[in-house]
C-alpha atoms as a PDB file:
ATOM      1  CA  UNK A   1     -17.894 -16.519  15.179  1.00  0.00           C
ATOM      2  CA  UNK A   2     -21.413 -16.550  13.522  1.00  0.00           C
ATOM      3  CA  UNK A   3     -22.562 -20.347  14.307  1.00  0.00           C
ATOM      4  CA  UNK A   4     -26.387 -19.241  12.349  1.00  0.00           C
ATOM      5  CA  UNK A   5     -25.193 -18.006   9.397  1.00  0.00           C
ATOM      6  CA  UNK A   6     -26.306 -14.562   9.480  1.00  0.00           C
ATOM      7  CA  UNK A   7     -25.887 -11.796   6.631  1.00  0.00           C
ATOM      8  CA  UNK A   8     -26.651  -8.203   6.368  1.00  0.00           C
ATOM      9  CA  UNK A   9     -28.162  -7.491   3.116  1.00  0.00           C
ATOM     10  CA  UNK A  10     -27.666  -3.777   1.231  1.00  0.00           C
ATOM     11  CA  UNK A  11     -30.419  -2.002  -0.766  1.00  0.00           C
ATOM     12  CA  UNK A  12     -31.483   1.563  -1.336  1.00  0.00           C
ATOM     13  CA  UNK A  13     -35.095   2.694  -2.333  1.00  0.00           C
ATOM     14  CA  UNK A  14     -36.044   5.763  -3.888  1.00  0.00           C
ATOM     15  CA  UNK A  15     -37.753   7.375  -1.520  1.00  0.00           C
ATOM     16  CA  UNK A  16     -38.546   6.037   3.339  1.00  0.00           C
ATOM     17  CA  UNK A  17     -42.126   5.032   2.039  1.00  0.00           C
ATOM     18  CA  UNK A  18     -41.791   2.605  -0.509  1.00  0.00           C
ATOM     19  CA  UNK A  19     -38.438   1.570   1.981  1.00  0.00           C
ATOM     20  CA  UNK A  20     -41.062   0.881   4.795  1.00  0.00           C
ATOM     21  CA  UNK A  21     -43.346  -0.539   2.835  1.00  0.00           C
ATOM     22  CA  UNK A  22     -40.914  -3.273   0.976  1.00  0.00           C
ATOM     23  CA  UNK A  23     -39.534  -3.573   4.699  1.00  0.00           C
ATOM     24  CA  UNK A  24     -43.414  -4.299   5.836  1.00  0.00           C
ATOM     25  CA  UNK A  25     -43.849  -7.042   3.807  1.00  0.00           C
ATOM     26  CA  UNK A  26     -40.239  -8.809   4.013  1.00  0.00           C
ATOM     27  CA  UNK A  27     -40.743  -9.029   7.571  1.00  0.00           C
ATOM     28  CA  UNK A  28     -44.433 -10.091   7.462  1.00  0.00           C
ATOM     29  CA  UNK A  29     -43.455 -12.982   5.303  1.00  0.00           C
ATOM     30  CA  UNK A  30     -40.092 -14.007   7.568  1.00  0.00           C
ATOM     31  CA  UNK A  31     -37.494 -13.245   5.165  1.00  0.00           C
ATOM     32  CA  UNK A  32     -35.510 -10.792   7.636  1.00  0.00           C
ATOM     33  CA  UNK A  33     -35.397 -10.591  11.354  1.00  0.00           C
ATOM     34  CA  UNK A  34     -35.624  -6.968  10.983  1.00  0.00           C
ATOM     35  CA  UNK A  35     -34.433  -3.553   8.423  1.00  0.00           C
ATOM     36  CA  UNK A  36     -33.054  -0.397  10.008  1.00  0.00           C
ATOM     37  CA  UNK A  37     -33.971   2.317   7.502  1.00  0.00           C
ATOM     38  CA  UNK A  38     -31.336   4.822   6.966  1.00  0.00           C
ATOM     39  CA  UNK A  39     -32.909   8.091   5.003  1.00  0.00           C
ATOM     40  CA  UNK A  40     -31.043  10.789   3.183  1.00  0.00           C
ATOM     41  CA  UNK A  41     -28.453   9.278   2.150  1.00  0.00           C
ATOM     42  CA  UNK A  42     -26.931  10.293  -0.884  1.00  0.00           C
ATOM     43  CA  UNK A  43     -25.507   8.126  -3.784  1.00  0.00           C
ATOM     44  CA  UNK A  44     -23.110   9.460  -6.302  1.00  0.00           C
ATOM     45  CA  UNK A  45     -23.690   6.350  -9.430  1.00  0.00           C
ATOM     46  CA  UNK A  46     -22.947   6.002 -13.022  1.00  0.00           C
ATOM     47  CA  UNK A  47     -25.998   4.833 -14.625  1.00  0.00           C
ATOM     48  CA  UNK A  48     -27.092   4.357 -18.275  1.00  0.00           C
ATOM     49  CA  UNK A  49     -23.691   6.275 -19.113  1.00  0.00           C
ATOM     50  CA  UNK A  50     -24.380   9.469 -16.890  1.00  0.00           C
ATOM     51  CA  UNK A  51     -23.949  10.027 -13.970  1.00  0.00           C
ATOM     52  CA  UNK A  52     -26.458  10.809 -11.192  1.00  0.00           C
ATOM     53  CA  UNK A  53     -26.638  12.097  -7.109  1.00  0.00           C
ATOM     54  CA  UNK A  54     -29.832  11.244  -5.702  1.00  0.00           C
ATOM     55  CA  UNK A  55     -31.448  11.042  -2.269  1.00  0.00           C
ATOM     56  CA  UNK A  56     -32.150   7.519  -1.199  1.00  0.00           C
ATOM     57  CA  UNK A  57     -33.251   5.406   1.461  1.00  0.00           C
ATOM     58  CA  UNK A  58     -30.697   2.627   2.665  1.00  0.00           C
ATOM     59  CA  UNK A  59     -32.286  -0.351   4.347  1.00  0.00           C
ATOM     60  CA  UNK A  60     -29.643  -2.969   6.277  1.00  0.00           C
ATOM     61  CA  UNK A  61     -31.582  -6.082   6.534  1.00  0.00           C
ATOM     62  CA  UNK A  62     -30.844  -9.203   9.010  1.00  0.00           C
ATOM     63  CA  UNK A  63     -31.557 -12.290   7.573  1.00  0.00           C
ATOM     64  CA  UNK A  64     -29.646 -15.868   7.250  1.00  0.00           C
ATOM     65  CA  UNK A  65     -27.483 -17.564   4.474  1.00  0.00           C
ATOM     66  CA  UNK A  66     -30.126 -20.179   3.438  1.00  0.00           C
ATOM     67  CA  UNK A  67     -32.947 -17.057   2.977  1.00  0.00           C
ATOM     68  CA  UNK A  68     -30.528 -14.814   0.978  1.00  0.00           C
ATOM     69  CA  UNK A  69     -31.671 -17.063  -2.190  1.00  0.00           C
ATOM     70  CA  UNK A  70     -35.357 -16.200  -1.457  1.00  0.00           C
ATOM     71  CA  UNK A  71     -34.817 -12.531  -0.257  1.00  0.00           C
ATOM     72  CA  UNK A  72     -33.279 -11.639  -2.866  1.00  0.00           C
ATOM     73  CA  UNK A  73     -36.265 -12.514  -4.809  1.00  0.00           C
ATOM     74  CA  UNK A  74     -38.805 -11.615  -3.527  1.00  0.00           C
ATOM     75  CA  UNK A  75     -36.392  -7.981  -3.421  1.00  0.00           C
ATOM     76  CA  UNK A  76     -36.396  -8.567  -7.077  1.00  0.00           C
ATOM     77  CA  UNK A  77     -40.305  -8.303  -7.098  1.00  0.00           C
ATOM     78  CA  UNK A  78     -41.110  -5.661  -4.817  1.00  0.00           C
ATOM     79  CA  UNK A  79     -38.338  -3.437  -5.374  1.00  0.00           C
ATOM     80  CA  UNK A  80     -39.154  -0.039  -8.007  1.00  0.00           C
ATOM     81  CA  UNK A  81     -35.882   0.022  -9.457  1.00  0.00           C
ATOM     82  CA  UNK A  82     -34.702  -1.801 -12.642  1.00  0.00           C
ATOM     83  CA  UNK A  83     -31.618  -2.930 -11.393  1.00  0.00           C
ATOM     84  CA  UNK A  84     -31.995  -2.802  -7.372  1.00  0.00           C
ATOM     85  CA  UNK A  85     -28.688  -2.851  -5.493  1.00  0.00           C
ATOM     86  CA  UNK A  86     -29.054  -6.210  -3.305  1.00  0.00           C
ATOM     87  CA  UNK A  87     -25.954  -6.835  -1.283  1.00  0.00           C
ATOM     88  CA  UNK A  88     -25.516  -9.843   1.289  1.00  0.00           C
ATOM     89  CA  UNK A  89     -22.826  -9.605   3.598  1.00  0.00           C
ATOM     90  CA  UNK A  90     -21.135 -12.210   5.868  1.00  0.00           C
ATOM     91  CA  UNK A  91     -21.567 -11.305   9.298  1.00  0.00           C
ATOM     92  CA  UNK A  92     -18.272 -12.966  11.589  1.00  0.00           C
ATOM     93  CA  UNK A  93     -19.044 -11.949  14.920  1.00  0.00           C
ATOM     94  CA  UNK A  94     -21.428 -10.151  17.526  1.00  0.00           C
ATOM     95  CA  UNK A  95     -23.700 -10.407  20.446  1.00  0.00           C
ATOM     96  CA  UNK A  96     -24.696 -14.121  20.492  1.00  0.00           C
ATOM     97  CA  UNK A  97     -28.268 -13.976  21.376  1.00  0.00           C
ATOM     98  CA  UNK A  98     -28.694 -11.166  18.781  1.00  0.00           C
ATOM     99  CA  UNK A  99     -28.054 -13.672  16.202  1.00  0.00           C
ATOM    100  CA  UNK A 100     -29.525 -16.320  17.615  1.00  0.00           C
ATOM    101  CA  UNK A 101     -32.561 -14.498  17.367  1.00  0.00           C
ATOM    102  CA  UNK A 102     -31.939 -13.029  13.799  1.00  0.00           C
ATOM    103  CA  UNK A 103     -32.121 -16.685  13.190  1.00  0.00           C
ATOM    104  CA  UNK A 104     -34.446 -17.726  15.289  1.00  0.00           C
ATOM    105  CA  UNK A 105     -37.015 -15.112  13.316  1.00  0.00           C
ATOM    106  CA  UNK A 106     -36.501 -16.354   9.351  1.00  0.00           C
ATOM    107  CA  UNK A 107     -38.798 -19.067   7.529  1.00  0.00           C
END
């Protein structure tokens, strides 16, 4: 059970720096708990009718339901890409406290 509402939101950057830096300022300003940054991996898309296989950076953010809305803003403004992947997920279970302090960290 997830009493606070937490997601896990999805995006890949271009490149660990501008990951860390997005990352930076998302938790600076309390829209996620916290991003694990996952570099190298490699995504196999159809864009623009082509298709490409580039190295990205994945970050897996920890936020809350109510600051999806506003993450995925202020994603929307930092973010290099024209069309940035931004994913929330429902999260239904896990260590208690952990989301209690996901939570406890957002607004």
């Amino acid at each position: 059970m997830n009493p606070k509402g937490v997601r896990v939101v999805l995006s890949t950057f271009p490149d660990e720096a501008k990951a860390a830096e997005v990352a930076h300022a998302l938790v600076n300003e309390h829209l996620v708990a916290c991003v694990n940054l996952v570099p190298a991996v490699r995504s196999i898309y159809r864009w623009q009718g082509a298709v490409s296989d580039e190295r990205e950076t994945l970050a897996v953010m920890k936020t809350t339901a109510d600051a999806v809305p506003a993450l995925t803003a202020r994603l929307l403004q930092l973010h290099p890409y024209e069309t940035p992947e931004v994913v929330a997920l429902d999260v239904t279970g896990g260590n208690a406290a952990y989301l209690a302090w996901v939570a406890g960290s957002i607004g």
